[in-house]
N, C-alpha and C. Protein backbone atom coordinates (compact mmCIF):
# COMPACT_ATOMS: atom_id res chain seq x y z
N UNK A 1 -8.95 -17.40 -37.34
CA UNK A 1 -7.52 -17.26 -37.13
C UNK A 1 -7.12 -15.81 -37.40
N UNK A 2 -6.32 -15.46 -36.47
CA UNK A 2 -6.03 -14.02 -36.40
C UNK A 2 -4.45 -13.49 -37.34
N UNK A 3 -4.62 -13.21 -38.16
CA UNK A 3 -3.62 -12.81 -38.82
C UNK A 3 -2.41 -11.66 -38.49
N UNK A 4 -0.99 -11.79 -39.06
CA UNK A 4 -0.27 -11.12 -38.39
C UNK A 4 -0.67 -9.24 -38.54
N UNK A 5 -1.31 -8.89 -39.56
CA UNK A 5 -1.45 -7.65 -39.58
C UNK A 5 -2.87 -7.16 -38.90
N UNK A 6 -3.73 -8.10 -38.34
CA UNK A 6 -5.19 -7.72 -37.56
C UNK A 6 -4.48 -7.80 -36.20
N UNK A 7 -3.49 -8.44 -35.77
CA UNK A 7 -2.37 -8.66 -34.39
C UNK A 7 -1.68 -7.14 -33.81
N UNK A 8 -1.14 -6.64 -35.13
CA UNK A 8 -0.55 -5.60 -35.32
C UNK A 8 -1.28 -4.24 -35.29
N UNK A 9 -2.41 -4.14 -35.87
CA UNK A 9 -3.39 -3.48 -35.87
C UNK A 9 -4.21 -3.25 -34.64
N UNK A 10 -4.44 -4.23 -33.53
CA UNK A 10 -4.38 -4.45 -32.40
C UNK A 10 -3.96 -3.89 -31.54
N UNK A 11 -2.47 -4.30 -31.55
CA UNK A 11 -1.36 -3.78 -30.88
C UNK A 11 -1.44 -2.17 -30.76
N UNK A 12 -1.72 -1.63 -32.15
CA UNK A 12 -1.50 -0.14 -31.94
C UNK A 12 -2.67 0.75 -31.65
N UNK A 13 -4.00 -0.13 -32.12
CA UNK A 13 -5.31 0.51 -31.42
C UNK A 13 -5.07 0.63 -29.46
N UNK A 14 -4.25 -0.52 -28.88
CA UNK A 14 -4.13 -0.92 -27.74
C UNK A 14 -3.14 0.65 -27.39
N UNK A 15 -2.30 0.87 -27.92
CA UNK A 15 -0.77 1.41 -27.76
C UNK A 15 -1.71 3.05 -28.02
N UNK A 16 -2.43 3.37 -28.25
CA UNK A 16 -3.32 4.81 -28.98
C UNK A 16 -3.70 4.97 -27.62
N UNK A 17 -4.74 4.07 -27.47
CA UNK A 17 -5.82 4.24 -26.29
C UNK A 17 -4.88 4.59 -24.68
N UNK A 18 -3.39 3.94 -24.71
CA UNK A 18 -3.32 4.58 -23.14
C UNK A 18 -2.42 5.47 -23.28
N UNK A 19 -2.00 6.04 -24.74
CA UNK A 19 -1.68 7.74 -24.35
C UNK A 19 -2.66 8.65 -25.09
N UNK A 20 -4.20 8.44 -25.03
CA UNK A 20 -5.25 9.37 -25.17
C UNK A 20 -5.60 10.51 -23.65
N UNK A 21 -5.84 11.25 -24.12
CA UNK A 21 -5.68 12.29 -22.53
C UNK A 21 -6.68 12.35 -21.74
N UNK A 22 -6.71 12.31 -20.80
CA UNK A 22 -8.46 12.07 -20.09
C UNK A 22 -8.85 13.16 -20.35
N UNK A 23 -10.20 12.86 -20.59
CA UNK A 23 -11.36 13.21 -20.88
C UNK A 23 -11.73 14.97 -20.15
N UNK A 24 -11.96 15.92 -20.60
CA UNK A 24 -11.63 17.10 -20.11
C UNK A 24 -12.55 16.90 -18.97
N UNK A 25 -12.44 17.97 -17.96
CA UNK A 25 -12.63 17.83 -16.46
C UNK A 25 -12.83 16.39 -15.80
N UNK A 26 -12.47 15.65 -16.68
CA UNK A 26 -11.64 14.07 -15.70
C UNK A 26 -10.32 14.98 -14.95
N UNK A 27 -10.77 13.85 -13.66
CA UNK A 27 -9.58 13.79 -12.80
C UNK A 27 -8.85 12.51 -12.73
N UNK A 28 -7.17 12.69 -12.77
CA UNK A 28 -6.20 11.39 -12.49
C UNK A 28 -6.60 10.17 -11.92
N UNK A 29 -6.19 9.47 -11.85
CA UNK A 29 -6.34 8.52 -10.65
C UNK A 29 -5.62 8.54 -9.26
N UNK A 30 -6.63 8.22 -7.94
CA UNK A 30 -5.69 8.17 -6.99
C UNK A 30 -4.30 7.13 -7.00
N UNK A 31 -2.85 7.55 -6.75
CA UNK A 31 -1.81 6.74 -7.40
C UNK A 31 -0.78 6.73 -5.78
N UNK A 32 -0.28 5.26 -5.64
CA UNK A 32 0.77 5.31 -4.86
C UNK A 32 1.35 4.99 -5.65
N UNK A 33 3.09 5.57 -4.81
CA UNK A 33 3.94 4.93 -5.87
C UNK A 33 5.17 5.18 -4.66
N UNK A 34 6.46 4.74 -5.21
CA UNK A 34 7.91 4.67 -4.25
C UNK A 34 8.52 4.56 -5.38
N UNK A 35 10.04 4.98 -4.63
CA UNK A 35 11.43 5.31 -5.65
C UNK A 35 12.09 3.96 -5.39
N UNK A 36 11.54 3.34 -4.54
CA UNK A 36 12.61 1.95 -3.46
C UNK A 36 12.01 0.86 -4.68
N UNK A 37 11.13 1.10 -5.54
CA UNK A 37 10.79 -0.25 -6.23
C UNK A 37 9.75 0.12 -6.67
N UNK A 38 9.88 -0.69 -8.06
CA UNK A 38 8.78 -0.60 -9.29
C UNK A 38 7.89 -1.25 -8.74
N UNK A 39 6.55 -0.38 -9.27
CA UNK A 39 5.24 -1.82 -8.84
C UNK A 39 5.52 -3.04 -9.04
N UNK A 40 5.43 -3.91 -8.43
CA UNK A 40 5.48 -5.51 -8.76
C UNK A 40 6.93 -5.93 -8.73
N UNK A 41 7.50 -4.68 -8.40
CA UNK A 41 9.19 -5.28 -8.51
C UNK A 41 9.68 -5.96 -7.19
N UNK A 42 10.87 -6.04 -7.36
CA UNK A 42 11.82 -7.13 -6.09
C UNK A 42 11.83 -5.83 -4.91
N UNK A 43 11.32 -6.24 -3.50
CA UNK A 43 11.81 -5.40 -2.92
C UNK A 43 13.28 -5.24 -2.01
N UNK A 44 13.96 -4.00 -2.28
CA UNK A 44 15.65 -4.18 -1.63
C UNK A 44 16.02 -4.55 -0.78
N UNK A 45 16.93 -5.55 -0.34
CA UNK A 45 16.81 -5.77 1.26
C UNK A 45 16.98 -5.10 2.18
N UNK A 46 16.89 -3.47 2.19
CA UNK A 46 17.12 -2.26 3.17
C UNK A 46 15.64 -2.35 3.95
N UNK A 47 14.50 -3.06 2.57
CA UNK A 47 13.21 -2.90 3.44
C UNK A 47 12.98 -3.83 3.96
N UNK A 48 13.67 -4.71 4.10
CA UNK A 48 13.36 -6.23 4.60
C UNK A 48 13.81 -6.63 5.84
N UNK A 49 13.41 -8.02 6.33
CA UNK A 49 13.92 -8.82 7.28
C UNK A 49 15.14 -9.40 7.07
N UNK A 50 15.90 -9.31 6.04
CA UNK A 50 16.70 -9.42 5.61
C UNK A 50 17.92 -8.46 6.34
N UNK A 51 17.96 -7.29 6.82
CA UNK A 51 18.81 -6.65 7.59
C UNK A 51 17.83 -6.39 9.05
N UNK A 52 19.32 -6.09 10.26
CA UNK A 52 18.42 -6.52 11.98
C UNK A 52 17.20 -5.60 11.62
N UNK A 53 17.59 -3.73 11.06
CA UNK A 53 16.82 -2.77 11.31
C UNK A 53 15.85 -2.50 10.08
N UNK A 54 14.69 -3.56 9.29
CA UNK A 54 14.58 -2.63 7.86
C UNK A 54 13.97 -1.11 8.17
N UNK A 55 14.18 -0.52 7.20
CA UNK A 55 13.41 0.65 7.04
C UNK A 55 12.22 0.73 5.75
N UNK A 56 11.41 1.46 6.83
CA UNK A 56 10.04 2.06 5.45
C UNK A 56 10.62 2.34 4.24
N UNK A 57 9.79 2.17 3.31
CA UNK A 57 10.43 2.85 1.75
C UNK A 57 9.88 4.09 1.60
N UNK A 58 10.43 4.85 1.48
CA UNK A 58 9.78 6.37 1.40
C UNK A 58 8.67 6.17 0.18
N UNK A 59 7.14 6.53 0.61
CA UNK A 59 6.18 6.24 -0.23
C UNK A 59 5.41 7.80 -0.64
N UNK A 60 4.92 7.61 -2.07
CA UNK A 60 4.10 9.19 -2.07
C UNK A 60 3.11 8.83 -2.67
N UNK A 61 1.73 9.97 -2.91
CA UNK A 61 0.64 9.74 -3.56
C UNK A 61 0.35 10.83 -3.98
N UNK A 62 -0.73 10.81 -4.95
CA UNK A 62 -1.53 12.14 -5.96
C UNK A 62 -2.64 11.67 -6.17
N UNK A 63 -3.11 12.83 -6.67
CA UNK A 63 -4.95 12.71 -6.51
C UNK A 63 -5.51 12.17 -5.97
N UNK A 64 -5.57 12.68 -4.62
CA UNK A 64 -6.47 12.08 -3.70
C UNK A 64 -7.75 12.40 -3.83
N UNK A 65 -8.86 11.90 -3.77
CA UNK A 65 -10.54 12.34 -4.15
C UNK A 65 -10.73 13.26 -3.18
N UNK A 66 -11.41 14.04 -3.40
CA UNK A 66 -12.02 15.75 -3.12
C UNK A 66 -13.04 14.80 -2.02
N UNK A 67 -12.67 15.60 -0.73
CA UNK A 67 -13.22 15.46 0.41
C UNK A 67 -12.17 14.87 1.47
N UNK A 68 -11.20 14.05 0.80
CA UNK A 68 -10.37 13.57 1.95
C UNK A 68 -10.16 13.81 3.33
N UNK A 69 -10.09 13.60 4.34
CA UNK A 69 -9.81 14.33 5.64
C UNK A 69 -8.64 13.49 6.06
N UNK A 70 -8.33 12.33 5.67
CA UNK A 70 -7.43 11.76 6.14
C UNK A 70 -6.93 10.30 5.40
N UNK A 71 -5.87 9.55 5.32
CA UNK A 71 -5.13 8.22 4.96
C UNK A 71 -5.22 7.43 6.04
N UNK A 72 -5.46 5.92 5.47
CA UNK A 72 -4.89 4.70 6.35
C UNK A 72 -4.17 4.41 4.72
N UNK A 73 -2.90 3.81 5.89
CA UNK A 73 -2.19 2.39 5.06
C UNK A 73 -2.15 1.33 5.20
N UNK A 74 -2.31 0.43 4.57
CA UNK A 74 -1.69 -1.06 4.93
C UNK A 74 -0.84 -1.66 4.14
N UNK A 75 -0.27 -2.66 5.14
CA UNK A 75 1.02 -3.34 3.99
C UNK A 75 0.63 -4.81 4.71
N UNK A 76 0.10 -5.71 4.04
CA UNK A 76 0.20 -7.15 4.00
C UNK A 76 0.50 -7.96 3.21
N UNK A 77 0.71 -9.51 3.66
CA UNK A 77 1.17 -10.65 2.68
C UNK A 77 0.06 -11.22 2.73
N UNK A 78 -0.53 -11.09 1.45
CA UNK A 78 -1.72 -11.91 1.20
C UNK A 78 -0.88 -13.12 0.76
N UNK A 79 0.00 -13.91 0.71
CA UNK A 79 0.62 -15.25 0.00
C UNK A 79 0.70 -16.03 1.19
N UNK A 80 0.30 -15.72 2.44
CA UNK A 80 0.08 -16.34 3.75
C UNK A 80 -1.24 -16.53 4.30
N UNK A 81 -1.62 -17.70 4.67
CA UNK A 81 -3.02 -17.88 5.62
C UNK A 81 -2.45 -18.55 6.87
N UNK A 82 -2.70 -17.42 7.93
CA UNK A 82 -1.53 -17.82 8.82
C UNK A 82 -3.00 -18.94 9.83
N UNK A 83 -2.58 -19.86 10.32
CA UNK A 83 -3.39 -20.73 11.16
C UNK A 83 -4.46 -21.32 10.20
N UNK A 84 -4.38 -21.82 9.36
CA UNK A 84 -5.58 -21.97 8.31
C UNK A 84 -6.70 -20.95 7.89
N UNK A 85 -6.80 -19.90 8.75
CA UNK A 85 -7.57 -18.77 8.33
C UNK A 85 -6.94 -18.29 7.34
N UNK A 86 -8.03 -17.09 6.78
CA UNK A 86 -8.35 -16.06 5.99
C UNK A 86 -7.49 -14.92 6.12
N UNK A 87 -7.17 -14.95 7.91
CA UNK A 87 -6.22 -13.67 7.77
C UNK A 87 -4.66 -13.93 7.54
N UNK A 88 -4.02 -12.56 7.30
CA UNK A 88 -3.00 -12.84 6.56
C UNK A 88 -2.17 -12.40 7.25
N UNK A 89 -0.62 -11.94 6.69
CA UNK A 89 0.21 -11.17 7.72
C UNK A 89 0.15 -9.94 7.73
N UNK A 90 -0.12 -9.23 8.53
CA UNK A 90 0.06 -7.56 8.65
C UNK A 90 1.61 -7.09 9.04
N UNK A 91 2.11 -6.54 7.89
CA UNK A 91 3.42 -5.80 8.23
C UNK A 91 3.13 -4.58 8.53
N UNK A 92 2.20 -3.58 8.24
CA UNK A 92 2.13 -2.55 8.93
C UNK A 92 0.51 -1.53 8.70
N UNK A 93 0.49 -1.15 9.53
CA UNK A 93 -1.04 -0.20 9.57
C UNK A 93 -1.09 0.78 10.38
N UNK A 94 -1.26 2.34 9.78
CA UNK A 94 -0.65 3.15 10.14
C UNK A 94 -2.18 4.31 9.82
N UNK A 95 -3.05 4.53 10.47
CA UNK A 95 -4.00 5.78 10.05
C UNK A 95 -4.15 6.48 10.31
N UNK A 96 -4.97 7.69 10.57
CA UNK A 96 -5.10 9.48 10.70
C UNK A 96 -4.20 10.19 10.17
N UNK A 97 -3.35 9.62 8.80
CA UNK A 97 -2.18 10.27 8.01
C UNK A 97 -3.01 11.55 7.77
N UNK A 98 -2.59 12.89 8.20
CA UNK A 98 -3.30 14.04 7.52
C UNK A 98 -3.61 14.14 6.41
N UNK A 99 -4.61 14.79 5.98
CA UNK A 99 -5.41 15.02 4.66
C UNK A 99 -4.17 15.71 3.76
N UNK A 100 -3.69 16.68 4.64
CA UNK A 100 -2.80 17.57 3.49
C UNK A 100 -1.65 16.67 3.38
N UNK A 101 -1.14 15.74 3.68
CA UNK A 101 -0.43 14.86 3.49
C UNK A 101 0.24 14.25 2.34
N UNK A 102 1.06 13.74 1.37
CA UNK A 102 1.39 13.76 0.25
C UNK A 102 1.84 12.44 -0.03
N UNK A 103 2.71 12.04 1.05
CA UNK A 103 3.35 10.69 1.35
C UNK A 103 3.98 10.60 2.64
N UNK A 104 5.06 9.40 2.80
CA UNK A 104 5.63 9.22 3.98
C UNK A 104 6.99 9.09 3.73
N UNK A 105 7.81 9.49 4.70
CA UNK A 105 9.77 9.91 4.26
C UNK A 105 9.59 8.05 4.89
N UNK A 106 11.02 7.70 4.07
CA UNK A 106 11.67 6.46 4.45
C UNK A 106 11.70 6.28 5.98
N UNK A 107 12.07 5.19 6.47
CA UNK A 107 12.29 4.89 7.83
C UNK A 107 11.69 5.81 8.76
N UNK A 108 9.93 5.66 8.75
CA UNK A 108 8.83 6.52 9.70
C UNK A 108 9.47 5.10 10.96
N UNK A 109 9.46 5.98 12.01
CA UNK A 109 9.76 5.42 13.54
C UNK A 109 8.25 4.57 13.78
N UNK A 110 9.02 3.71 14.39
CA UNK A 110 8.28 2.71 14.77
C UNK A 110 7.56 3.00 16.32
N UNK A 111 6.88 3.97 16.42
CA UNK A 111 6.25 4.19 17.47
C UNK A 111 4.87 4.40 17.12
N UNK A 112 3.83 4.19 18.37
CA UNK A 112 2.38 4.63 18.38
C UNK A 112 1.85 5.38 17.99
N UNK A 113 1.97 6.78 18.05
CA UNK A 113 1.44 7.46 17.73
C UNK A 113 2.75 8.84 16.99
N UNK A 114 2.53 9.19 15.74
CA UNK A 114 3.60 10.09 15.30
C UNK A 114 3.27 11.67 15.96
N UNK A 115 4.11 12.59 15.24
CA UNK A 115 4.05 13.72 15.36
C UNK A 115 3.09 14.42 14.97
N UNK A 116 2.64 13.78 13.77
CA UNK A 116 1.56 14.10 12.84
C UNK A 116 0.17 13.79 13.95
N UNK A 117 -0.03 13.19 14.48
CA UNK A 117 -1.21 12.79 15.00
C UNK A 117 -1.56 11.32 14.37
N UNK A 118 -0.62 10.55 13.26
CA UNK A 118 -0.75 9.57 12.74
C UNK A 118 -0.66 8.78 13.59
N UNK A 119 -1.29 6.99 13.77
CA UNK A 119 -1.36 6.65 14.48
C UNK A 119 -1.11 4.91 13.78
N UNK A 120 -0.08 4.19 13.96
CA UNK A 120 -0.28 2.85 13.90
C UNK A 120 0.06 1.95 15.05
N UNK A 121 -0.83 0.55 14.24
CA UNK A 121 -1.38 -0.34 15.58
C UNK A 121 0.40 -1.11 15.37
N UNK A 122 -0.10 -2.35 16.08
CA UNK A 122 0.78 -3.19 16.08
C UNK A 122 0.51 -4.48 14.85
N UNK A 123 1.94 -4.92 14.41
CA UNK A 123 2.26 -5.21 13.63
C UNK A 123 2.26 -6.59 13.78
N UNK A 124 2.14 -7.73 12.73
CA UNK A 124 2.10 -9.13 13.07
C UNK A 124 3.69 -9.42 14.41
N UNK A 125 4.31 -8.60 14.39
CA UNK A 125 5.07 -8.95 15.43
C UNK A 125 4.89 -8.60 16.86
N UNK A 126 3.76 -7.89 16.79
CA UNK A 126 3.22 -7.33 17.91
C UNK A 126 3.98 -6.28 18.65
N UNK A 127 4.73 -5.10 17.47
CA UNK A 127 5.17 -3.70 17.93
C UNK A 127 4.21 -2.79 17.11
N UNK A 128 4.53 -1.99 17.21
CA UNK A 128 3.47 -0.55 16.80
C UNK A 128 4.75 -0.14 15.69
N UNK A 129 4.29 -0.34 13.94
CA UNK A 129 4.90 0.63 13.04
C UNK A 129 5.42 -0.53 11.87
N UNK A 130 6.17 0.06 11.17
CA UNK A 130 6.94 -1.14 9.82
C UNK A 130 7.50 -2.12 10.52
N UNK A 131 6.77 -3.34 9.56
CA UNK A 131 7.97 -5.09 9.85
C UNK A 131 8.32 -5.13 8.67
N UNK A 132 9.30 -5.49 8.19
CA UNK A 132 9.78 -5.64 6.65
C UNK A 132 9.17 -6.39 6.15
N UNK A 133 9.12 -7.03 4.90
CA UNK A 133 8.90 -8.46 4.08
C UNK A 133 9.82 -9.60 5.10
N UNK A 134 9.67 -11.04 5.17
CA UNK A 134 10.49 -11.71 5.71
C UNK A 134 10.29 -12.93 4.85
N UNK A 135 9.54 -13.00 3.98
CA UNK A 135 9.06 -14.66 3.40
C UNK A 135 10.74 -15.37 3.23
N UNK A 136 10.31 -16.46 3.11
CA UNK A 136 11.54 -17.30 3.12
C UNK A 136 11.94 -17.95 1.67
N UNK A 137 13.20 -18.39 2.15
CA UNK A 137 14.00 -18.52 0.91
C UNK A 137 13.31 -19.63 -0.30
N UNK A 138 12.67 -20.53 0.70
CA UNK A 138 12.29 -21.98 0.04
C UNK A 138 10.83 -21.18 -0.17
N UNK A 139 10.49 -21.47 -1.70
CA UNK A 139 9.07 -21.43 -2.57
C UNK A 139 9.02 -19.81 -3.03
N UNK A 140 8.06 -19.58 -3.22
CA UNK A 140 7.68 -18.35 -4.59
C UNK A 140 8.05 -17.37 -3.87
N UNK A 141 8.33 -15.62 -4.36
CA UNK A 141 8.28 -14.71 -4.09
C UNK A 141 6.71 -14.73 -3.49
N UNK A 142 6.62 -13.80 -2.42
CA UNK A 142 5.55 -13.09 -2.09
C UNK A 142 5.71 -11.82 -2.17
N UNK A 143 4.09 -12.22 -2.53
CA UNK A 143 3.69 -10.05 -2.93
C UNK A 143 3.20 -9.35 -1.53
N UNK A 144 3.97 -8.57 -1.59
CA UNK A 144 3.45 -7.17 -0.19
C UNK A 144 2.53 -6.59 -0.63
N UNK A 145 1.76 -6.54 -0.14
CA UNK A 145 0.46 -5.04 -0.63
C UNK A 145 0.67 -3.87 0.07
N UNK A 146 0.44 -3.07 -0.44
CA UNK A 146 0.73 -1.47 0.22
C UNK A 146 -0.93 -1.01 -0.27
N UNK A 147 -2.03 -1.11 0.78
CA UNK A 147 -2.84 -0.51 0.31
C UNK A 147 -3.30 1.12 0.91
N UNK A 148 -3.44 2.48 0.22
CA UNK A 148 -3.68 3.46 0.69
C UNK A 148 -5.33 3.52 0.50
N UNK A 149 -5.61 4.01 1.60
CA UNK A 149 -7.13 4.26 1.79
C UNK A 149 -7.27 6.42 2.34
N UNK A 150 -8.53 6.83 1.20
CA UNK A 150 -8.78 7.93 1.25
C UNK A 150 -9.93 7.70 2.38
N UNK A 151 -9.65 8.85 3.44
CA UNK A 151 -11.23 8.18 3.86
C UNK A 151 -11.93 9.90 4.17
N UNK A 152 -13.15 9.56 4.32
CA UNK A 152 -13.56 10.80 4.51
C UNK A 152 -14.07 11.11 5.84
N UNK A 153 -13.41 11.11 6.73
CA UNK A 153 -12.98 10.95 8.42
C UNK A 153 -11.73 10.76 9.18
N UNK A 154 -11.74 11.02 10.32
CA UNK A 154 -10.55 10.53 10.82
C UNK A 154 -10.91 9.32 12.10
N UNK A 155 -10.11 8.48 12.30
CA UNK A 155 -10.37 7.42 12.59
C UNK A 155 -10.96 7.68 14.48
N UNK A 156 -11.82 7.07 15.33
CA UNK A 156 -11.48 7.61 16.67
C UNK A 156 -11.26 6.43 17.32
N UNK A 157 -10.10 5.65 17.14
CA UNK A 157 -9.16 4.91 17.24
C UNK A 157 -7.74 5.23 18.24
N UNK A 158 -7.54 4.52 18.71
CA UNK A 158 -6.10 4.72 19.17
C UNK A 158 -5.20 3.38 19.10
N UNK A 159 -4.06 3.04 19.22
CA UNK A 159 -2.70 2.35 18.77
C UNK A 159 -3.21 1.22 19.27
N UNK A 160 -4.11 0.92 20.30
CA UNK A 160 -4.47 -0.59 20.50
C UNK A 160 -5.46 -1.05 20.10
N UNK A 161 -5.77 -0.41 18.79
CA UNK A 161 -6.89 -0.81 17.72
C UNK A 161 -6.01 -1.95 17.49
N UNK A 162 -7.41 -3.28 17.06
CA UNK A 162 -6.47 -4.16 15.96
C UNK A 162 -7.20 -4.05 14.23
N UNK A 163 -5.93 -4.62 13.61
CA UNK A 163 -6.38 -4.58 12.22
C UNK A 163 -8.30 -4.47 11.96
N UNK A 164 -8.97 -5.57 12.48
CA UNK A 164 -10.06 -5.88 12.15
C UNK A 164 -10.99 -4.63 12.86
N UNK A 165 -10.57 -4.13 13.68
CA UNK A 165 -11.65 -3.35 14.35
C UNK A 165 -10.92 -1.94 13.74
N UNK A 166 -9.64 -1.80 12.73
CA UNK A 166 -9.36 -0.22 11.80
C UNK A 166 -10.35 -0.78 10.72
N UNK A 167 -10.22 -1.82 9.84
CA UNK A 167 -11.44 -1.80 8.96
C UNK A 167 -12.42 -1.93 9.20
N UNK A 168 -13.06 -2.16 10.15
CA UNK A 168 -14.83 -2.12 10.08
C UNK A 168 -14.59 -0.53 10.53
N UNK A 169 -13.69 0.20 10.96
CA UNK A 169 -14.12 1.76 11.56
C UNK A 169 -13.85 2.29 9.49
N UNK A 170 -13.25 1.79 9.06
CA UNK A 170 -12.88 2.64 7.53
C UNK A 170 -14.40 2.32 6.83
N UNK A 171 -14.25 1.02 6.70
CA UNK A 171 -15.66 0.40 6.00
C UNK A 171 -16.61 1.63 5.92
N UNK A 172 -17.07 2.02 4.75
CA UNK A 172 -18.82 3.33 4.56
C UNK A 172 -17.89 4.76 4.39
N UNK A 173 -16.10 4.62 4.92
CA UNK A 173 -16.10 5.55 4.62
C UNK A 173 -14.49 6.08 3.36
N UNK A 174 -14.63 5.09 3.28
CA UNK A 174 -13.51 4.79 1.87
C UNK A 174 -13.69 5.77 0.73
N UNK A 175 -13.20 6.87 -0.10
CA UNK A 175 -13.43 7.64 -0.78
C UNK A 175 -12.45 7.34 -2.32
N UNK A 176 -11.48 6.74 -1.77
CA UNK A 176 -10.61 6.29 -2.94
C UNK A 176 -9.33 5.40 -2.25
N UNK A 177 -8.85 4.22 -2.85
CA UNK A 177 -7.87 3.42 -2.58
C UNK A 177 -6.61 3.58 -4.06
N UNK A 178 -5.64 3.13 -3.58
CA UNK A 178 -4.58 2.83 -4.51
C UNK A 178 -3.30 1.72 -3.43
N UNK A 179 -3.39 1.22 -4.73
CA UNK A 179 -2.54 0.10 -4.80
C UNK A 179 -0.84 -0.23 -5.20
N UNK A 180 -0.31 -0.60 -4.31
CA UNK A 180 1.72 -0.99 -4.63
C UNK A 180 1.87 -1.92 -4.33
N UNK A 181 1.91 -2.85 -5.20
CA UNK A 181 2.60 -4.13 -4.64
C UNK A 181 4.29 -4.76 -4.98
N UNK A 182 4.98 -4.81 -4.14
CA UNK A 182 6.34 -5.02 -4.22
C UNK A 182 6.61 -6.93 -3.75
N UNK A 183 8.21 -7.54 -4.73
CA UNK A 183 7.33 -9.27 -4.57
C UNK A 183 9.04 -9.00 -3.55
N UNK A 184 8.82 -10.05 -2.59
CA UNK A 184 10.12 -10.53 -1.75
C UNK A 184 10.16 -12.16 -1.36
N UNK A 185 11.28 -12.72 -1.33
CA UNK A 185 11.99 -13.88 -0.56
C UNK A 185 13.18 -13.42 -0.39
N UNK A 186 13.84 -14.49 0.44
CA UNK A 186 15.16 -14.33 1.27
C UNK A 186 16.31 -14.87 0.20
């Protein structure tokens, strides 16, 4: 039986260890992150199906692993198995984000191919770019995934790639991922 001062003692060995400084010539972790919502938080209904037009949440990242040449994103609802399968919903997938790249401004246009040379497919709704969250009112929040992929290539892909044929082209060449997950219902 664990007593209240071995609990406490605990607590602050725990509370030490994650403001110790990494380790000299350690590097950060690769990190996404957004101003539109805390990891794991509610997402606003500006990004949602919830209004006719949502918009992207303006997203950014740091430390990307040394070699990068380029980003994929994805944003899915893993809280769905749509047709009894495995696969899930794709709200958006978007790759050849340039290497020098940092993040993405709010409401990126929903077209094929950007300015950048960035390139996303089509979306479980079957347009090219962001679908909001849409889960419904009845049962649990669902979690969005926002996954960023470092890769060390650029994809030779174009907009009528589907999901499955951007990951087997990423697959061998993944250099670092980071993770955002934001929860939504109606």
């Amino acid at each position: 039986m664990k007593t209240l001062s071995s609990v406490a003692g605990l607590a602050l060995l725990v509370a030490a260890a994650g403001s110790v400084p990494a380790a000299q010539g350690q590097r950060p972790g690769f990190t996404l992150t957004t101003t539109a919502f805390q990891d794991g938080g509610v997402i606003p209904a500006k990004y949602t199906q919830s209004v006719k037009n949502p918009a992207s949440p303006k997203l950014e990242w740091s430390h990307a692993p040394e070699g990068t040449q380029s980003f994929a994103l994805l944003m899915h609802d893993p809280d769905v198995a749509r047709d009894k399968k495995y696969q899930d919903v794709l709200h958006w997938f978007i790759f050849n984000i340039p290497a020098s790249a940092t993040g993405l401004p709010e409401g990126v246009p929903n077209e094929p191919t950007l300015s950048d040379g960035a390139i996303q497919i089509k979306n479980q709704g079957g347009v090219p770019g962001y679908r909001g969250p849409g889960a419904p009112a009845a049962g649990p929040y669902h979690h969005y995934t926002l996954e960023l992929f470092a890769l060390d290539t650029k994809l030779d892909l174009g907009a009528d790639a589907t999901r499955d044929q951007v990951m087997q082209a990423i697959d061998g060449h993944i250099l670092g991922k980071a993770v955002l997950v934001g929860r939504f219902h109606r």
